[in-house]
Protein backbone atom coordinates (compact mmCIF):
# COMPACT_ATOMS: atom_id res chain seq x y z
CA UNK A 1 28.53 57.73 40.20
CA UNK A 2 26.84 59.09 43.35
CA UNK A 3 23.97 56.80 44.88
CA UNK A 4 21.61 59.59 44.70
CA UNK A 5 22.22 60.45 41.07
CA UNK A 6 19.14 59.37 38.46
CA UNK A 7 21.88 57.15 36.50
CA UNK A 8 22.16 55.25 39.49
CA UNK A 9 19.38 53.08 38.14
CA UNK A 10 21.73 51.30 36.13
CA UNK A 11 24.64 50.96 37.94
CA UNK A 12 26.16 48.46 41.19
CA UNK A 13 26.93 49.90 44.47
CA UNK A 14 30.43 51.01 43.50
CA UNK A 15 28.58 53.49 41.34
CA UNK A 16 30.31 51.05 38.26
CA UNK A 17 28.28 50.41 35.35
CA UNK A 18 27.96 47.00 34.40
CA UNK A 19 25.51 46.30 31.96
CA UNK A 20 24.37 43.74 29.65
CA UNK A 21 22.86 43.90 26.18
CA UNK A 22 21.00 41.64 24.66
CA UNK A 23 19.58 43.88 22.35
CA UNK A 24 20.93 42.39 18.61
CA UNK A 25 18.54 41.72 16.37
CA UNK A 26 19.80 40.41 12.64
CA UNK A 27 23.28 39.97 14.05
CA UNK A 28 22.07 37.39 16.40
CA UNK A 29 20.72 35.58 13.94
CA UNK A 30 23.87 35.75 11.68
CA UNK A 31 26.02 34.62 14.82
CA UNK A 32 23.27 31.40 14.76
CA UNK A 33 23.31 30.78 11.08
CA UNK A 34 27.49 30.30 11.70
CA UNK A 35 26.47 27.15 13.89
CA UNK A 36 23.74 25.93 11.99
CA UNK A 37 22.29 24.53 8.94
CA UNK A 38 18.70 25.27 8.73
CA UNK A 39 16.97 28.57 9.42
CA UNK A 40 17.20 30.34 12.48
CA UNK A 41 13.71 31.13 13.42
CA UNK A 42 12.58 34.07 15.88
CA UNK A 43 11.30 31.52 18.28
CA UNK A 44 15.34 30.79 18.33
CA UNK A 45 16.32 34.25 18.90
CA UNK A 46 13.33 34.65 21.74
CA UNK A 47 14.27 31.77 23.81
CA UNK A 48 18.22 32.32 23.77
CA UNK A 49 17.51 36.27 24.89
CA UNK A 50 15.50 35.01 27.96
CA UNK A 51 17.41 32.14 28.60
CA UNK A 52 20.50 34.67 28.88
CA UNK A 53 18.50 36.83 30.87
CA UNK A 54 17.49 34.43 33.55
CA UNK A 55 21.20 33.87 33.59
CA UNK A 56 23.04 36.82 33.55
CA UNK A 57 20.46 39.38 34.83
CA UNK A 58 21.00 38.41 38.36
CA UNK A 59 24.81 40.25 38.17
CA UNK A 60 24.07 42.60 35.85
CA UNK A 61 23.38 46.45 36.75
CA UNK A 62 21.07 47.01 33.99
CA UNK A 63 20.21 45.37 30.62
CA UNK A 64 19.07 46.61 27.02
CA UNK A 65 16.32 44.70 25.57
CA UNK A 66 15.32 45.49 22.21
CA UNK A 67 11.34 46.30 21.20
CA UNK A 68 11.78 43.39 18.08
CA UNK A 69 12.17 39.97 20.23
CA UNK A 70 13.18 40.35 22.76
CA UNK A 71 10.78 43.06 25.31
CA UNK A 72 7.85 41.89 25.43
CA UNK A 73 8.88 38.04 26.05
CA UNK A 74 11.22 39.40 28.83
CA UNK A 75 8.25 41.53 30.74
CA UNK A 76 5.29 38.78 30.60
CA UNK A 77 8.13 35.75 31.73
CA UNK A 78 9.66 38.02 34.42
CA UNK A 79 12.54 37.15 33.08
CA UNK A 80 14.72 39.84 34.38
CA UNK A 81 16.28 39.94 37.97
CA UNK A 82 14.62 42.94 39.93
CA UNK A 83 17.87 44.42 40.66
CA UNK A 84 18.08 45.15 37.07
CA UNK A 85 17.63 48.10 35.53
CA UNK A 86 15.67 47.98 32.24
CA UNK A 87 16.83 49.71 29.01
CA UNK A 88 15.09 49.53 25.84
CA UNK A 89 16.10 49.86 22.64
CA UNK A 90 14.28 52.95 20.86
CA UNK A 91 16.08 51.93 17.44
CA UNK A 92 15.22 50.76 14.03
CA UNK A 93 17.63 49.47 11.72
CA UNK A 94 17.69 49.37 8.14
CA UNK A 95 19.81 46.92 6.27
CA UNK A 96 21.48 46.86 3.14
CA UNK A 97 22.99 44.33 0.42
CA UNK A 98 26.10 44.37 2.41
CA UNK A 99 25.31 45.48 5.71
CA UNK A 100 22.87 44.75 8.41
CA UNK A 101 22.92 47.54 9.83
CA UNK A 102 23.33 50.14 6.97
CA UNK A 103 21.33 52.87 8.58
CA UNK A 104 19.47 53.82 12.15
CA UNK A 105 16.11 55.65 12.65
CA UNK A 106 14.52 56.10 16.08
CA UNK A 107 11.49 53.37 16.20
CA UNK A 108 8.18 55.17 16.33
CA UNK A 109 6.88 51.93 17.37
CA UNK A 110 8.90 52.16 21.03
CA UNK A 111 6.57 54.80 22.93
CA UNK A 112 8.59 56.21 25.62
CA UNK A 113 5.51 56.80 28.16
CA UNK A 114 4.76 52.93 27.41
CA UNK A 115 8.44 51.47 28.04
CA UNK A 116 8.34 53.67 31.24
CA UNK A 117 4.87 51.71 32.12
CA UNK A 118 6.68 48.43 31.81
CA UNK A 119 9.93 49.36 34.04
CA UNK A 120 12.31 50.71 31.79
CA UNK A 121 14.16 53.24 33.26
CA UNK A 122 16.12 54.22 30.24
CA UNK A 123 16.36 54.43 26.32
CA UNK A 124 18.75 53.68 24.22
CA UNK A 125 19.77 54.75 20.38
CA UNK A 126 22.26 53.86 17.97
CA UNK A 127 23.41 56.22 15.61
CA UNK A 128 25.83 55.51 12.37
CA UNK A 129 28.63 57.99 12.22
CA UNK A 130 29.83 57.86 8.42
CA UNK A 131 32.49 60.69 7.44
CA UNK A 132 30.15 61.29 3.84
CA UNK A 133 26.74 61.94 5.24
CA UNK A 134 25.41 65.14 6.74
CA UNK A 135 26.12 65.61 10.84
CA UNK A 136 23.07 67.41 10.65
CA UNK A 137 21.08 64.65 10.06
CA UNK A 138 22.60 62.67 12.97
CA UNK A 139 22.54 65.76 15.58
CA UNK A 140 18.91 66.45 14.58
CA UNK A 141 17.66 62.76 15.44
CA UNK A 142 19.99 62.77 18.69
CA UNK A 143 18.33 66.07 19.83
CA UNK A 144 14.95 64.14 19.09
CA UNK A 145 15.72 61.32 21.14
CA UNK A 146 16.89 63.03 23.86
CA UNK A 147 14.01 65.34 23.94
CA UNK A 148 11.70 62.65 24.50
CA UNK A 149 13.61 60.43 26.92
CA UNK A 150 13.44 63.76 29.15
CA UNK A 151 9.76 64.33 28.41
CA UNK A 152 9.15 61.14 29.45
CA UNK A 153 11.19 60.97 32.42
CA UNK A 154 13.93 58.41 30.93
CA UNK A 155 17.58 58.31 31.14
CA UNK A 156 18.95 58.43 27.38
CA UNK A 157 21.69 56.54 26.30
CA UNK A 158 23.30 57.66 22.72
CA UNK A 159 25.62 55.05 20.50
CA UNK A 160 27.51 56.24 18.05
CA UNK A 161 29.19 53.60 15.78
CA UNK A 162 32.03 54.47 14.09
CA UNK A 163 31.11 53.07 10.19
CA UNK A 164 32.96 53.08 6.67
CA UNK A 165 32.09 55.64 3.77
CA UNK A 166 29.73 54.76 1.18
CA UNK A 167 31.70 56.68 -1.03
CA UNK A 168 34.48 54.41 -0.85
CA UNK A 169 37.16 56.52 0.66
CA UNK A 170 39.64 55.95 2.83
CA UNK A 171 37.79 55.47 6.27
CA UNK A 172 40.15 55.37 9.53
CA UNK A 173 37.46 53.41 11.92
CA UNK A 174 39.28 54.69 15.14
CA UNK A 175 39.43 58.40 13.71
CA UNK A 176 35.51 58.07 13.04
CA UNK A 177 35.29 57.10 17.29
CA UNK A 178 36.40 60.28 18.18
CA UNK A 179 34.81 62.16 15.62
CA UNK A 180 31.55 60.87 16.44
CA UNK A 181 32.45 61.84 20.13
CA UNK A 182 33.12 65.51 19.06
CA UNK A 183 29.99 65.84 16.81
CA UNK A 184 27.26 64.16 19.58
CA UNK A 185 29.24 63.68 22.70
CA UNK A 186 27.53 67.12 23.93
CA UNK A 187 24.31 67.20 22.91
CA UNK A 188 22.97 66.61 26.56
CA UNK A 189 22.64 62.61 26.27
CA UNK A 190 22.87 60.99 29.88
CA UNK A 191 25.15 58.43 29.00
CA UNK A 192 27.46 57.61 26.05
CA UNK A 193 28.04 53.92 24.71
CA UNK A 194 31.58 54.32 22.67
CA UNK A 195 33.57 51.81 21.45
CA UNK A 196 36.34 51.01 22.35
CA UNK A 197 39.61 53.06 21.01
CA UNK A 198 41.55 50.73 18.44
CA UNK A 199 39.44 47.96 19.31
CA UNK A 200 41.43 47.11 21.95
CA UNK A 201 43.98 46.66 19.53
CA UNK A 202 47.93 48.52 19.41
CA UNK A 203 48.94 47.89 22.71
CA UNK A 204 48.06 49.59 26.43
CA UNK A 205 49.61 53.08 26.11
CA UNK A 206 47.87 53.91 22.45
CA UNK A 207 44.09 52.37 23.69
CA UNK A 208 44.28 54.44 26.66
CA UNK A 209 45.74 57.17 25.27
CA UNK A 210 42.59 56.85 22.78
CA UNK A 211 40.66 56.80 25.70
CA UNK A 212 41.70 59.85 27.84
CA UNK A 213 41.21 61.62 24.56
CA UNK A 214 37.46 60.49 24.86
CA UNK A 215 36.77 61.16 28.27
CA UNK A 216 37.83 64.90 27.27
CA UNK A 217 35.35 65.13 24.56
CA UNK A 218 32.16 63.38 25.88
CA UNK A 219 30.61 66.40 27.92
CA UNK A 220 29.61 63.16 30.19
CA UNK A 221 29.69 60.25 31.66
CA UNK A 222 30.53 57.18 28.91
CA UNK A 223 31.23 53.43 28.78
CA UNK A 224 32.18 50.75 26.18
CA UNK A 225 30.73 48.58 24.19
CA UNK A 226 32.56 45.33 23.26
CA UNK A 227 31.23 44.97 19.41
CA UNK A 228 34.88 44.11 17.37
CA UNK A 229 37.08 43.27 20.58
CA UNK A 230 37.31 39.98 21.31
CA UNK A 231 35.57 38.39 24.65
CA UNK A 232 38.94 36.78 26.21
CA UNK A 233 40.38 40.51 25.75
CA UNK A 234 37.38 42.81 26.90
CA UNK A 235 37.96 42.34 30.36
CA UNK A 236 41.70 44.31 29.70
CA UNK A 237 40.00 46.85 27.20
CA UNK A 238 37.37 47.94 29.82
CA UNK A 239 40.21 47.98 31.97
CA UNK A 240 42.34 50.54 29.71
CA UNK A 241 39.25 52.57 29.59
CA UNK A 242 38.11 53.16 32.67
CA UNK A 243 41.31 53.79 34.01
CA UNK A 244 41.08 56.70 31.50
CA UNK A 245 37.88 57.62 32.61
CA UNK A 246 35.13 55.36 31.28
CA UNK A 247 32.72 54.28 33.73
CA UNK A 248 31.99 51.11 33.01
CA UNK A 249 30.33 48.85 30.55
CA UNK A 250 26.86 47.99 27.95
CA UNK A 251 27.91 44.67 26.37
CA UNK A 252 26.61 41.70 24.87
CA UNK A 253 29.25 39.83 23.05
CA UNK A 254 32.03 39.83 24.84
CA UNK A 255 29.43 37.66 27.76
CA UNK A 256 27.33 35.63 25.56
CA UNK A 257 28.68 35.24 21.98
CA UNK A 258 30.80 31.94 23.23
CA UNK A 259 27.54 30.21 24.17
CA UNK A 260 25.69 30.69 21.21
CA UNK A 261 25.84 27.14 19.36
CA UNK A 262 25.90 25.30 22.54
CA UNK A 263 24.04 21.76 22.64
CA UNK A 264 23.27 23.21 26.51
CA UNK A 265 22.61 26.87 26.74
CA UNK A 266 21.66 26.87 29.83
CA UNK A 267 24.64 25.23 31.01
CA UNK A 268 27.30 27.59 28.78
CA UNK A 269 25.17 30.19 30.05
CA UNK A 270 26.15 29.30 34.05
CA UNK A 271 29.48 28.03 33.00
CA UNK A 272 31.07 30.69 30.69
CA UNK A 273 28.79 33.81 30.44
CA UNK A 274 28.11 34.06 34.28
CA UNK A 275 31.65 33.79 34.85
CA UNK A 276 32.83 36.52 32.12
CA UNK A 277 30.21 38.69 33.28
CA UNK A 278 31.59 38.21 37.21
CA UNK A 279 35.06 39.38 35.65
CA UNK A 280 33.69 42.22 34.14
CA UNK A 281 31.85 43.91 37.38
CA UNK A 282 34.82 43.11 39.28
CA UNK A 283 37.26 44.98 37.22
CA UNK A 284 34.67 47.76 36.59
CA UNK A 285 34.37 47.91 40.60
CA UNK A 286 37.99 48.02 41.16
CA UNK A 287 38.82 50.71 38.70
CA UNK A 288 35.74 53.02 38.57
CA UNK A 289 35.12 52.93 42.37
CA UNK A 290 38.82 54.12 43.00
């Protein structure tokens, strides 16, 4: 990514993205509720997002912060490192009896012109690809987003997750990646967050195989997200990718999802989150820069 390029907001000095997200909402406080006993408050959920922040920040090239907990605790604390680039979430999700996130809206709550006061730099939207509901519906609300990222002067980041049918056919998860790709990988977002190929499952050749195929699709530049690979193998999976043509990273799990349950967060935070998130920019460095 060239140093003069807008993205370069949220990326290192190799031009690498390698950013963090701390933006789960509901799902964080699932991943708590596996540790715990009692209820896991929001006070919980605010104090482990800036306690990860003050952490991990400091190596990151960007971070995505979402409008629900996490935002506003992060801006009046100072939480984040200056050399950060802010994202913020712009969505809303809807769950369902079986799925926390069942569906995505943009948040009319998140005012573009407002983030962009704070410091963000950038938006961010997720978007549920399901093979039985209308791509219209999901091209019309990416087309939105977009539109008012540019109006405002943001970088938009799309995420398309690849999700089962609620029909209850046969759904073929990785099949649904690249769909997804085809169907809003050109509709003029800045960035795309994909997952990755297989989960990082079926061996090197396949994944990156998987891969390539994406980087042909997405009329852009695209990184992973690590949602469904597991932390001790992201490191290789961003590896497959961006030797495919990814350029880089937005992750939360794959950094922080060891620590959360710790009787010293702060401590996890230095001792295994730091050092996961250290692997990560150096891989994304050595690959993407070369």
């Amino acid at each position: 990514m060239s140093k003069t390029s807008p993205l370069s907001a949220l990326t290192r000095p190799s031009g690498a993205f390698a950013m963090l997200a701390i933006d789960q909402r509901e799902s964080m406080r699932a991943m708590f509720a596996e540790k715990q006993s009692g209820t896991v408050t929001d006070a919980q959920l605010v104090d482990f997002k800036l306690a990860a922040l003050r952490a991990l920040t400091p190596y990151a090239s960007a971070v995505l912060i979402d409008h629900e907990f996490g935002w506003k605790p992060a801006i009046a604390a100072k939480a984040v490192a200056p050399t950060c680039g802010l994202i913020a979430a712009a969505d809303r999700f809807i769950a369902s009896a079986d799925e926390l996130v069942s569906n995505v809206v943009i948040d009319e709550e998140v005012d573009p012109a407002t983030m962009k006061e704070d410091g963000a730099v950038a938006l961010k939207l997720l978007v549920s690809w399901r093979p039985d509901e209308p791509a219209q519906t999901r091209i019309d609300m990416v087309n939105d987003f977009v539109a008012r990222c540019r109006t405002a002067g943001l970088i938009s980041i799309i995420e398309p997750v690849s999700k089962k049918a609620r029909d209850g056919r046969i759904w073929d998860m990785n099949l649904g990646i690249a769909a997804a790709a085809r169907e809003l990988g050109g509709l003029g977002a800045d960035l795309y967050k994909a997952e990755v190929p297989r989960h990082g499952k079926g061996g090197e050749k396949a994944v990156r195989d998987e891969c390539a195929q994406l980087t042909t699709i997405i009329q852009g530049p695209w990184v992973v997200l690590s949602s469904g690979v597991a932390p001790d193998d992201f490191p290789r999976a961003v590896e497959w990718a961006c030797k495919e043509g990814a350029s880089g990273f937005l992750a939360g799990r794959a950094v922080w999802r060891n620590v959360i349950g710790s009787a010293d967060v702060e401590k996890s935070l230095r001792d295994d989150a730091v050092v996961r998130l250290q692997r990560l920019c150096e891989v994304v460095d050595r690959v993407v820069a070369h």
